[in-house]
N, C-alpha and C. Protein backbone atom coordinates (compact mmCIF):
# COMPACT_ATOMS: atom_id res chain seq x y z
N UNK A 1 98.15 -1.65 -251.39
CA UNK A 1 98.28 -2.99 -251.86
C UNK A 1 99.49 -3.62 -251.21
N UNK A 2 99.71 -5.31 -251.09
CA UNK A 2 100.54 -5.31 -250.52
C UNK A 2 102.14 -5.68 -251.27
N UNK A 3 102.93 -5.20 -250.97
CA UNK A 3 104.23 -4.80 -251.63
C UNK A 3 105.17 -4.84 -250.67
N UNK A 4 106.38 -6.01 -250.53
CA UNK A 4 107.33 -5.75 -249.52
C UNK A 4 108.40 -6.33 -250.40
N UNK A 5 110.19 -5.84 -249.86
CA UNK A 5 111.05 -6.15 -250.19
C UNK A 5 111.51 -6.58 -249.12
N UNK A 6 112.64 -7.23 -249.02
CA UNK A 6 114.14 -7.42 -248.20
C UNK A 6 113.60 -8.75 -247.22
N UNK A 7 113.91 -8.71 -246.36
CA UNK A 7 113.59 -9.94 -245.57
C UNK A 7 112.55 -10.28 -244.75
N UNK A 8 111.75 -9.21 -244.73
CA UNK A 8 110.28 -9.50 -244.08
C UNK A 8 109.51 -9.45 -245.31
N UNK A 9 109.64 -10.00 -246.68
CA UNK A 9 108.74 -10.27 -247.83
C UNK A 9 108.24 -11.87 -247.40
N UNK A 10 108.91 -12.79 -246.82
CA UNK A 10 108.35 -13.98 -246.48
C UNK A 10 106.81 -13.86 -245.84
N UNK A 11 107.58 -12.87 -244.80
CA UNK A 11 106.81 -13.10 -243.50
C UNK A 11 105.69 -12.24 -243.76
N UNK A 12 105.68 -10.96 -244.53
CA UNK A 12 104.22 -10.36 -245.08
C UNK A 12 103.35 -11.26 -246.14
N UNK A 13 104.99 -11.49 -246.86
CA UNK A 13 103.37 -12.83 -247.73
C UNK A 13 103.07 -13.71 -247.36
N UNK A 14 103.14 -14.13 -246.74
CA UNK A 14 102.41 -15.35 -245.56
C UNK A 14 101.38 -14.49 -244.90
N UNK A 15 101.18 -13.36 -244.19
CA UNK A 15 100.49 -12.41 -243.56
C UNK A 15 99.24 -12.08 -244.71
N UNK A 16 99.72 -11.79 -245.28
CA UNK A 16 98.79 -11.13 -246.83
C UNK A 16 97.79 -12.70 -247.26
N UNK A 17 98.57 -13.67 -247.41
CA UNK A 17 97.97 -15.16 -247.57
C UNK A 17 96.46 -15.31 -246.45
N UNK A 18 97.35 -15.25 -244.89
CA UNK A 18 96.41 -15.79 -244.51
C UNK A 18 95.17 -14.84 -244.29
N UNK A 19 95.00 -13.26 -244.41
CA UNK A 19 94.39 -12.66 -243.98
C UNK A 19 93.17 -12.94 -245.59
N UNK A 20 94.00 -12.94 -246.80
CA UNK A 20 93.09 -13.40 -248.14
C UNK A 20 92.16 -14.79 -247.63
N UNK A 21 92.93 -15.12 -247.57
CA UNK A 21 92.04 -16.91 -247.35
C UNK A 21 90.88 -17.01 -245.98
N UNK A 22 91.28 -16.13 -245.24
CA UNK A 22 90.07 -15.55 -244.26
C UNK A 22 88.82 -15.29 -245.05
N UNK A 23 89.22 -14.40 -245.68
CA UNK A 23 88.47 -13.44 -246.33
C UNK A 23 87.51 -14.56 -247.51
N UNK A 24 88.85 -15.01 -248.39
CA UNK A 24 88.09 -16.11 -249.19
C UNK A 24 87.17 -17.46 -248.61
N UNK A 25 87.77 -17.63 -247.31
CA UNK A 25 86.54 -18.81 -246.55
C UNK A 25 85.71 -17.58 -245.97
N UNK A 26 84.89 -16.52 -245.52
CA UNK A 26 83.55 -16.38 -245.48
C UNK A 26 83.28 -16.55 -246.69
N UNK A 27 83.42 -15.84 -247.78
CA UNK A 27 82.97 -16.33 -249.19
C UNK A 27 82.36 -17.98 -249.38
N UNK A 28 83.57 -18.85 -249.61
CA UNK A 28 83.33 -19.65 -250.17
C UNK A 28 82.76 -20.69 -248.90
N UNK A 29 83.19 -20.73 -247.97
CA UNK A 29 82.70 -21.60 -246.66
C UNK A 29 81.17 -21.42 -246.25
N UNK A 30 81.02 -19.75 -246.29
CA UNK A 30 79.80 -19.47 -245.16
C UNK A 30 78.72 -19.14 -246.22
N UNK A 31 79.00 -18.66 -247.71
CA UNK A 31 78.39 -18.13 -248.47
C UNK A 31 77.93 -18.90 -249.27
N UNK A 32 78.45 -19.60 -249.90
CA UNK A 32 78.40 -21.26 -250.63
C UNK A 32 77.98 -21.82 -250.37
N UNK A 33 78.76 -22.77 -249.16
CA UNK A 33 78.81 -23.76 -248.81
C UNK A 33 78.22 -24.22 -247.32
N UNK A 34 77.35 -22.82 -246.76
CA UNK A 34 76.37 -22.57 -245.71
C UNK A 34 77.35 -23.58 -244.34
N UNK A 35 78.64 -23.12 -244.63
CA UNK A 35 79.47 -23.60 -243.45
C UNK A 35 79.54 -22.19 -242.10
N UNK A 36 78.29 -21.79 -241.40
CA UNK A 36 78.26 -21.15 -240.55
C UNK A 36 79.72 -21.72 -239.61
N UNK A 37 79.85 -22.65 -239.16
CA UNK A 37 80.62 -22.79 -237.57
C UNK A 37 81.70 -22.55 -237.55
N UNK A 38 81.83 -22.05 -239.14
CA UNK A 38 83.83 -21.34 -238.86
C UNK A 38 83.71 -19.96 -238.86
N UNK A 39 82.72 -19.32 -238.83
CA UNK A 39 82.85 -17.99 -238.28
C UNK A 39 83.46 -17.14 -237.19
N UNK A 40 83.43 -17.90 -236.23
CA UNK A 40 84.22 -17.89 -235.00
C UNK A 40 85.71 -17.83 -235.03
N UNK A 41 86.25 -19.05 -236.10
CA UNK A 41 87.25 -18.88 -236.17
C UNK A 41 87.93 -17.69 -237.19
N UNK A 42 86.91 -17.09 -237.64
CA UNK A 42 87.73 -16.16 -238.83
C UNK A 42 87.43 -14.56 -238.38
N UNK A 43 86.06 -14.54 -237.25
CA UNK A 43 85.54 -13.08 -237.09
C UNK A 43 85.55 -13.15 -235.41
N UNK A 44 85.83 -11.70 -235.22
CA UNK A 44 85.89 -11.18 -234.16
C UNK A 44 84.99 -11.66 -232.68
N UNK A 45 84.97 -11.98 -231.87
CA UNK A 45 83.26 -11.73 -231.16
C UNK A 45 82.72 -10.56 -231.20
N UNK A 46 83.41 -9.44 -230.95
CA UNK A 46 82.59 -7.95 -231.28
C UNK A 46 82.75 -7.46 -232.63
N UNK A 47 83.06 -8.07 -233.45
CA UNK A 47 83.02 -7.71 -234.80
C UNK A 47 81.90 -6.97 -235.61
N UNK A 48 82.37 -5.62 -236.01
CA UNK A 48 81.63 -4.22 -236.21
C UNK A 48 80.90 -4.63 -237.80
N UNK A 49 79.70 -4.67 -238.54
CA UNK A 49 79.50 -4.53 -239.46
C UNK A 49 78.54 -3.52 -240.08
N UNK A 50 79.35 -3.26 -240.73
CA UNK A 50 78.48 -1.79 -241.54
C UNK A 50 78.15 -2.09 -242.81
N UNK A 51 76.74 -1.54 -243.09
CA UNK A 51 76.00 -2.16 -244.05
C UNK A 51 74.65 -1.02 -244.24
N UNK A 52 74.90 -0.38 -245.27
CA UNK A 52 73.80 0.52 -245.10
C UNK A 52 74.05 1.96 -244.63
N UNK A 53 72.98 2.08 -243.41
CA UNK A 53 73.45 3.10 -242.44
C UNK A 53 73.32 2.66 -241.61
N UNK A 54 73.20 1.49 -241.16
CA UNK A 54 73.22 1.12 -240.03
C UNK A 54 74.60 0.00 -239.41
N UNK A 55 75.16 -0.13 -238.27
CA UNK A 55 76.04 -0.91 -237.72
C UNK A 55 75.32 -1.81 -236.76
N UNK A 56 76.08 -3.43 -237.42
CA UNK A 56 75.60 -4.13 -236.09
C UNK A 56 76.69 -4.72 -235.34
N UNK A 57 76.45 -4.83 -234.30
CA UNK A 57 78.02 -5.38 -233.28
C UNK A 57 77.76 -6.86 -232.90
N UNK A 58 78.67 -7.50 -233.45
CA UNK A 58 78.83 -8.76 -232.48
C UNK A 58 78.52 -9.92 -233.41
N UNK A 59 79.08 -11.51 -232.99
CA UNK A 59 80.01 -12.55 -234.22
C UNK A 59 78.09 -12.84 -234.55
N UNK A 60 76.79 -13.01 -233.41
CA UNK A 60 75.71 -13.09 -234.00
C UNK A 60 75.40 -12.48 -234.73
N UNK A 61 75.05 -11.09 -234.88
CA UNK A 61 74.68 -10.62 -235.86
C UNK A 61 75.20 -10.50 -237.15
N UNK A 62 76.50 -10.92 -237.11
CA UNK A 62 77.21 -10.97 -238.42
C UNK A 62 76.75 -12.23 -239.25
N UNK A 63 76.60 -13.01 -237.92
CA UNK A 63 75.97 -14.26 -238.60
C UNK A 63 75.07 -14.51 -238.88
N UNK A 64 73.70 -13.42 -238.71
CA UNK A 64 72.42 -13.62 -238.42
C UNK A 64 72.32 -12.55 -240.35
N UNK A 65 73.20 -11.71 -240.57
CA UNK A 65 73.62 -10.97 -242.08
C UNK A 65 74.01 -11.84 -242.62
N UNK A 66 74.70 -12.83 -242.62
CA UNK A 66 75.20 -14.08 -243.76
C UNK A 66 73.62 -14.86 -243.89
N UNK A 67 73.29 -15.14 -243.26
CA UNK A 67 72.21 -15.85 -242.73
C UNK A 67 70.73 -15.06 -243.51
N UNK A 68 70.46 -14.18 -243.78
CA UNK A 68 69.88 -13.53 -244.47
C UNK A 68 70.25 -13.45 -245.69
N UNK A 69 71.19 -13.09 -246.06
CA UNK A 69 71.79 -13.67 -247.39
C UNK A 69 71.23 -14.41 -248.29
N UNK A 70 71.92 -15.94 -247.42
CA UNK A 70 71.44 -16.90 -247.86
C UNK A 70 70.11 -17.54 -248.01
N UNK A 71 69.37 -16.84 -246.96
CA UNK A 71 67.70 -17.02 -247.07
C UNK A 71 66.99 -16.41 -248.55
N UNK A 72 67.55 -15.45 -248.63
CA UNK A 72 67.14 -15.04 -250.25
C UNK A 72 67.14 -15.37 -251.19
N UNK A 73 68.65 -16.08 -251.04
CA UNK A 73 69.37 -16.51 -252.21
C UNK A 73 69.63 -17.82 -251.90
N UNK A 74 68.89 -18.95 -251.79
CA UNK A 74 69.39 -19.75 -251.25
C UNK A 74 70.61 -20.62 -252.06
N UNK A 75 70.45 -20.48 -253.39
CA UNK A 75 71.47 -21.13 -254.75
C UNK A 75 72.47 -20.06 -255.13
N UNK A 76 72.62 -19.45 -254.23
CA UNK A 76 73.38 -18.18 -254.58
C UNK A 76 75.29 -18.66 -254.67
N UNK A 77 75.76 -18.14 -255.81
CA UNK A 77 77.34 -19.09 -256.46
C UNK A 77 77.89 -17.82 -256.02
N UNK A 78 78.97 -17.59 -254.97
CA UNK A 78 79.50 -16.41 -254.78
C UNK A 78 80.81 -17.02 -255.45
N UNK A 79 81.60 -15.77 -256.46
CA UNK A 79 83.03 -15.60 -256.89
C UNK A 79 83.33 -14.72 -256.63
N UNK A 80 85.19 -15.14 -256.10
CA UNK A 80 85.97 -13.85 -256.14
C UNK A 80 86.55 -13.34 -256.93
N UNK A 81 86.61 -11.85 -257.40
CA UNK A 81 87.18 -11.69 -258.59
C UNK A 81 88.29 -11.17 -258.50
N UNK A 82 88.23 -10.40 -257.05
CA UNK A 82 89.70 -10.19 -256.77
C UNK A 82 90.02 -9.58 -255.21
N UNK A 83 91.20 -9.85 -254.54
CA UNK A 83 91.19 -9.54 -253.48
C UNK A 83 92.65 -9.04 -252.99
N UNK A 84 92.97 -7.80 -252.45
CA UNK A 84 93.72 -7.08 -252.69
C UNK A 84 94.00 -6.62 -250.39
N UNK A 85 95.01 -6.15 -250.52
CA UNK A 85 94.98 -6.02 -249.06
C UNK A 85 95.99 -4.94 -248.57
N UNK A 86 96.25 -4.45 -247.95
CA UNK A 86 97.28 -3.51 -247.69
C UNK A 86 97.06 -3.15 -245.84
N UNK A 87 97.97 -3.48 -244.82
CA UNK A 87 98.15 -3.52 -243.30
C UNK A 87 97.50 -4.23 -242.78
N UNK A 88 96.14 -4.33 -242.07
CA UNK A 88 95.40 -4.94 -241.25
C UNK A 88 94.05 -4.64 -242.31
N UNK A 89 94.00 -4.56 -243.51
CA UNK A 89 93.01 -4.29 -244.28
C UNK A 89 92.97 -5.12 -245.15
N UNK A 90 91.66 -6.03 -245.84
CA UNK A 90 91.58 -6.60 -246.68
C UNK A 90 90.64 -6.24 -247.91
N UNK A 91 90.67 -6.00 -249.11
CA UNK A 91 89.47 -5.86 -250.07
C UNK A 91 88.68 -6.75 -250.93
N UNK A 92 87.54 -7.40 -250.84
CA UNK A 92 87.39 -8.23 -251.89
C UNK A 92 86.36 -7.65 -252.59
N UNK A 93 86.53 -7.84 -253.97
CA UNK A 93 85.32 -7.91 -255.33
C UNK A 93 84.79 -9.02 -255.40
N UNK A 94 83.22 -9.01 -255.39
CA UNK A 94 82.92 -10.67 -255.48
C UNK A 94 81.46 -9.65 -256.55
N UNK A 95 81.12 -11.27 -257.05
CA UNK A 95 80.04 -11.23 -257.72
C UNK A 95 78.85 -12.55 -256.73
N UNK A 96 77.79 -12.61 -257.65
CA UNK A 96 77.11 -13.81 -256.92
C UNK A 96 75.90 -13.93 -257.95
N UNK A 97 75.66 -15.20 -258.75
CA UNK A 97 74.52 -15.47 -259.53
C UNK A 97 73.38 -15.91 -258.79
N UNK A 98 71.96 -16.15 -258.56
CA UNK A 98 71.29 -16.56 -257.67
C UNK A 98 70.07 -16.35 -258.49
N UNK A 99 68.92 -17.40 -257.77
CA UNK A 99 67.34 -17.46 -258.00
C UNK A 99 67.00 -16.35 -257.04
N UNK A 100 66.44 -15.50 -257.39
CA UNK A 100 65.46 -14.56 -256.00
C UNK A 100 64.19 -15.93 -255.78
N UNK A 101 64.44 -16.45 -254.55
CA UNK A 101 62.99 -17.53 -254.03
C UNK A 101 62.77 -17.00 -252.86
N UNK A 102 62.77 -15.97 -252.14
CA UNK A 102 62.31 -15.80 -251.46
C UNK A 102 61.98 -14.09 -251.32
N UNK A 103 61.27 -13.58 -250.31
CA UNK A 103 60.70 -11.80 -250.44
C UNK A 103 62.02 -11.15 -250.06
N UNK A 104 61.92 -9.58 -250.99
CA UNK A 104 63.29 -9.05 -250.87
C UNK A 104 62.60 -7.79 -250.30
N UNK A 105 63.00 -7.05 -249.69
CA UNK A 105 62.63 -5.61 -249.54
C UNK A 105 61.09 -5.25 -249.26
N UNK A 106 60.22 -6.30 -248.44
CA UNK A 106 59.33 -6.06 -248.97
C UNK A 106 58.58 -6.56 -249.91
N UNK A 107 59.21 -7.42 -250.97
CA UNK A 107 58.61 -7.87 -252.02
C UNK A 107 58.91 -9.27 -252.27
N UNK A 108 57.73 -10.23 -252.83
CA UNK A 108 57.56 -11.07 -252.79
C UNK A 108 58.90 -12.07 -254.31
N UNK A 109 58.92 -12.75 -253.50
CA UNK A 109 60.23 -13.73 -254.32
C UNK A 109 60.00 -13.52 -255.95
N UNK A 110 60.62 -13.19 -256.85
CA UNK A 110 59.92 -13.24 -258.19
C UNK A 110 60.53 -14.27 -259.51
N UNK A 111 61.40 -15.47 -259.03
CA UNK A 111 61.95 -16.41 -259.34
C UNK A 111 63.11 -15.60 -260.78
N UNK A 112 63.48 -15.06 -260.65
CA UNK A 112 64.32 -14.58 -261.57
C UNK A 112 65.87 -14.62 -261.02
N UNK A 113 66.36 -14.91 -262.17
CA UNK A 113 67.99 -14.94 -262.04
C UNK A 113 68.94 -13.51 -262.11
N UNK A 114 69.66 -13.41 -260.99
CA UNK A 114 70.23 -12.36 -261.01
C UNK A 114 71.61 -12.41 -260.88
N UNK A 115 72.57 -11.53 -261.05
CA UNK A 115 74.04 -11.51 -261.00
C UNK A 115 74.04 -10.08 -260.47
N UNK A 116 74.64 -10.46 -259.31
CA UNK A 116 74.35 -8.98 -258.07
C UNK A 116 76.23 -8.89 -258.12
N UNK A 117 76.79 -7.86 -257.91
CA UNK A 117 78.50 -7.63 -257.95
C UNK A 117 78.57 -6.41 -256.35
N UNK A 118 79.43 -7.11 -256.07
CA UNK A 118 79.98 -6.03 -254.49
C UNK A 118 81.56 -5.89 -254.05
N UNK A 119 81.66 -4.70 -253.58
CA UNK A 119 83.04 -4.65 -252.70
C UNK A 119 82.71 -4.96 -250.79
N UNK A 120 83.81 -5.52 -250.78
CA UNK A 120 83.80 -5.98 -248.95
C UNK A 120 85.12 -5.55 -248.18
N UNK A 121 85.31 -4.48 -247.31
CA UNK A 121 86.13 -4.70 -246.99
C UNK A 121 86.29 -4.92 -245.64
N UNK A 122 87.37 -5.40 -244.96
CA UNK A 122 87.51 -6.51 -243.90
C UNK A 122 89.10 -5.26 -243.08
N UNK A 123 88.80 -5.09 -241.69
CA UNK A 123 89.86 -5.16 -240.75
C UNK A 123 90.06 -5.87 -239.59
N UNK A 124 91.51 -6.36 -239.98
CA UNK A 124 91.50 -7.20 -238.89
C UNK A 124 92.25 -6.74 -237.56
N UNK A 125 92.06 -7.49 -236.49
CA UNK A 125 92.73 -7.04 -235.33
C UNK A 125 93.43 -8.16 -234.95
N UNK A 126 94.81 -8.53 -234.92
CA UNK A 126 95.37 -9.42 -234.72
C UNK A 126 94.90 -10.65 -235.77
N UNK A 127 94.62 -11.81 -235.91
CA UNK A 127 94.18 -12.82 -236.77
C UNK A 127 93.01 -12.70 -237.00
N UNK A 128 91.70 -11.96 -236.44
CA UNK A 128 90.41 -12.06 -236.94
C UNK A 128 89.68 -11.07 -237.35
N UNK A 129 89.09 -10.98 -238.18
CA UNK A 129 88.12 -10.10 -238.81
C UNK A 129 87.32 -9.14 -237.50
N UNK A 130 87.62 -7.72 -237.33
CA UNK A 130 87.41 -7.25 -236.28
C UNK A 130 85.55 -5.99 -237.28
N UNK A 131 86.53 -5.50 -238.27
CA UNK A 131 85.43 -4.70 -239.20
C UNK A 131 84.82 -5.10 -240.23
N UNK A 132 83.45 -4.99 -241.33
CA UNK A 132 83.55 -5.08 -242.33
C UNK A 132 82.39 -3.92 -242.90
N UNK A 133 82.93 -3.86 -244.02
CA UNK A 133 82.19 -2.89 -244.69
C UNK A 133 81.76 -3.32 -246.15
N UNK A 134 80.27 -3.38 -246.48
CA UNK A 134 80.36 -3.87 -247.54
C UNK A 134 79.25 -2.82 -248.56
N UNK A 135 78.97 -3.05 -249.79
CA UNK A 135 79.05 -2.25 -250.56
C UNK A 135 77.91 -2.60 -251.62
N UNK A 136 76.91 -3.14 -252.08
CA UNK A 136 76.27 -3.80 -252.91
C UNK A 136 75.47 -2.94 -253.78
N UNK A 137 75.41 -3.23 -254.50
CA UNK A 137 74.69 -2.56 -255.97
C UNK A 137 72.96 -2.96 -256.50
N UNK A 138 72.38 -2.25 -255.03
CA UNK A 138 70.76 -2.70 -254.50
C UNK A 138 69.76 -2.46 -255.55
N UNK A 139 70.28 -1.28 -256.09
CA UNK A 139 68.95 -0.72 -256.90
C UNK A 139 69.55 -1.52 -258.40
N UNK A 140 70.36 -1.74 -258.69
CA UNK A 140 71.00 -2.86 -259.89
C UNK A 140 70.39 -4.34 -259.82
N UNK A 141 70.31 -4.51 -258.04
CA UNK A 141 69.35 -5.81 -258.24
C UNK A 141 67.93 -5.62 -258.37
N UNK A 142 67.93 -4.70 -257.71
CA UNK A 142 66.44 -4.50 -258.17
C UNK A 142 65.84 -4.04 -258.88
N UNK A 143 66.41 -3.81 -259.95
CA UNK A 143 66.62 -3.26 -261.44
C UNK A 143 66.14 -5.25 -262.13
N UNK A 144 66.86 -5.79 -261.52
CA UNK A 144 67.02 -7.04 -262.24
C UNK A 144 65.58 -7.66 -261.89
N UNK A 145 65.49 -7.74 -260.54
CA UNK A 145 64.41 -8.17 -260.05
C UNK A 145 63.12 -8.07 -260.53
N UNK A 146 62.97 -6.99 -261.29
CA UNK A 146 61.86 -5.84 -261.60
C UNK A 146 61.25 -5.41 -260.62
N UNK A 147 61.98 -4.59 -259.48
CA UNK A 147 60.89 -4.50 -258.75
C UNK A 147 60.68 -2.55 -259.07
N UNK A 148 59.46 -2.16 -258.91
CA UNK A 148 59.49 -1.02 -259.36
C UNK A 148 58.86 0.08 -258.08
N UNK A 149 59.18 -0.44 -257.06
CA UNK A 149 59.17 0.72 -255.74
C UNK A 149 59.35 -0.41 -254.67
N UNK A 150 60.41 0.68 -254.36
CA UNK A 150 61.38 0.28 -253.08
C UNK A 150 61.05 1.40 -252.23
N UNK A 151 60.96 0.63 -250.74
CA UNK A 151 60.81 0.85 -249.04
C UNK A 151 62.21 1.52 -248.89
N UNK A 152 62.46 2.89 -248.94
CA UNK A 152 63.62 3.77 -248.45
C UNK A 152 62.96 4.75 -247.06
N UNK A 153 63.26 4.02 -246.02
CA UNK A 153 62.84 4.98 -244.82
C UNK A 153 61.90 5.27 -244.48
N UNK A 154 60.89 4.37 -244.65
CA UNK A 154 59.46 4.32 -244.62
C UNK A 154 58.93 5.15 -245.38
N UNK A 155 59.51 5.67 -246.56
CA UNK A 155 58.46 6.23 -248.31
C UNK A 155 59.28 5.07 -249.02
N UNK A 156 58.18 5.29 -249.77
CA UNK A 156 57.82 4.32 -251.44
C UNK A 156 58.55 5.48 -252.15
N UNK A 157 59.82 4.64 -253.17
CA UNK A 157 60.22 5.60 -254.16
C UNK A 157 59.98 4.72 -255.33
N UNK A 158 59.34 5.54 -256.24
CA UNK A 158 58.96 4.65 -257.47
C UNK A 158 60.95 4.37 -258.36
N UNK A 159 60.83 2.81 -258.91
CA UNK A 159 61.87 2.88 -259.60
C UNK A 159 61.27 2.43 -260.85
N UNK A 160 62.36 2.75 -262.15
CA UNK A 160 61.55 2.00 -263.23
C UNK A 160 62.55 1.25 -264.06
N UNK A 161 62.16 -0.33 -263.79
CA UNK A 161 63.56 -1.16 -264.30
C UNK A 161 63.92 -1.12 -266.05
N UNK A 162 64.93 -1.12 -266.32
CA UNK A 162 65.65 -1.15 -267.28
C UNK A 162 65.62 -2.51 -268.04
């Protein structure tokens, strides 16, 4: 977390500031407020994202993952609940309320309201978002969703919502 004394406490919390408010405009800019064109300014061009098991490289595909997102969810209210940071590392907790209107996994939109919760975390390399890693709570939405078999690796695993 970040914690400094003596005379570089200015100059880290200013550091700690701007690397949060990065972090808080993809949220609220790209996630919200479907402000794609500041991506550039906040993420890497080869910017690594891991998601799953799989990694994709580069500022498109990161954008082409926000972008999916929002296709799902198109009313989707992202909050931060908290965001925490320590060196070239940033953490955020966010939640996000949303209509499912469109197919998830395979499955067809089922107009239900959901409150999906995730961790994200962000490294940067000099001023821009170089990594991210994020974290989502899939089978919780799809718990919500009702959906009751999910596409894991090309088998059907039966789920049974709660």
């Amino acid at each position: 977390m970040h914690r400094s004394t003596g005379a570089d406490a200015s100059f880290l919390s200013r550091r700690f500031e701007e690397k949060r408010n990065d972090c808080a405009q993809i949220l609220r800019g790209c996630l919200n407020r479907r402000h794609m064109s500041i991506l550039p300014e906040l993420v890497s061009p080869g910017v690594i994202n891991h998601f799953n098991d799989k990694d994709e490289i580069g500022i498109e595909a990161f954008t082409r993952a926000v972008q999916r997102i929002t296709g799902i969810f198109p009313d989707g209210r992202f909050v931060i609940e908290d965001i925490v940071a320590s060196g070239n590392n940033v953490a955020a907790h966010w939640s996000m309320t949303a209509i499912n209107s469109a197919p998830i996994a395979g499955n067809p939109a089922t107009g239900r309201t959901v409150t999906e919760r995730a961790v994200v975390f962000y490294r940067f390399e000099g001023e821009k978002i170089a990594e991210v890693w994020l974290q989502v709570d899939q089978i919780g939405l799809f718990r919500q969703l009702g959906i009751k078999e999910l596409a894991i690796d090309g088998q059907i695993s039966a789920q049974t919502p709660h």
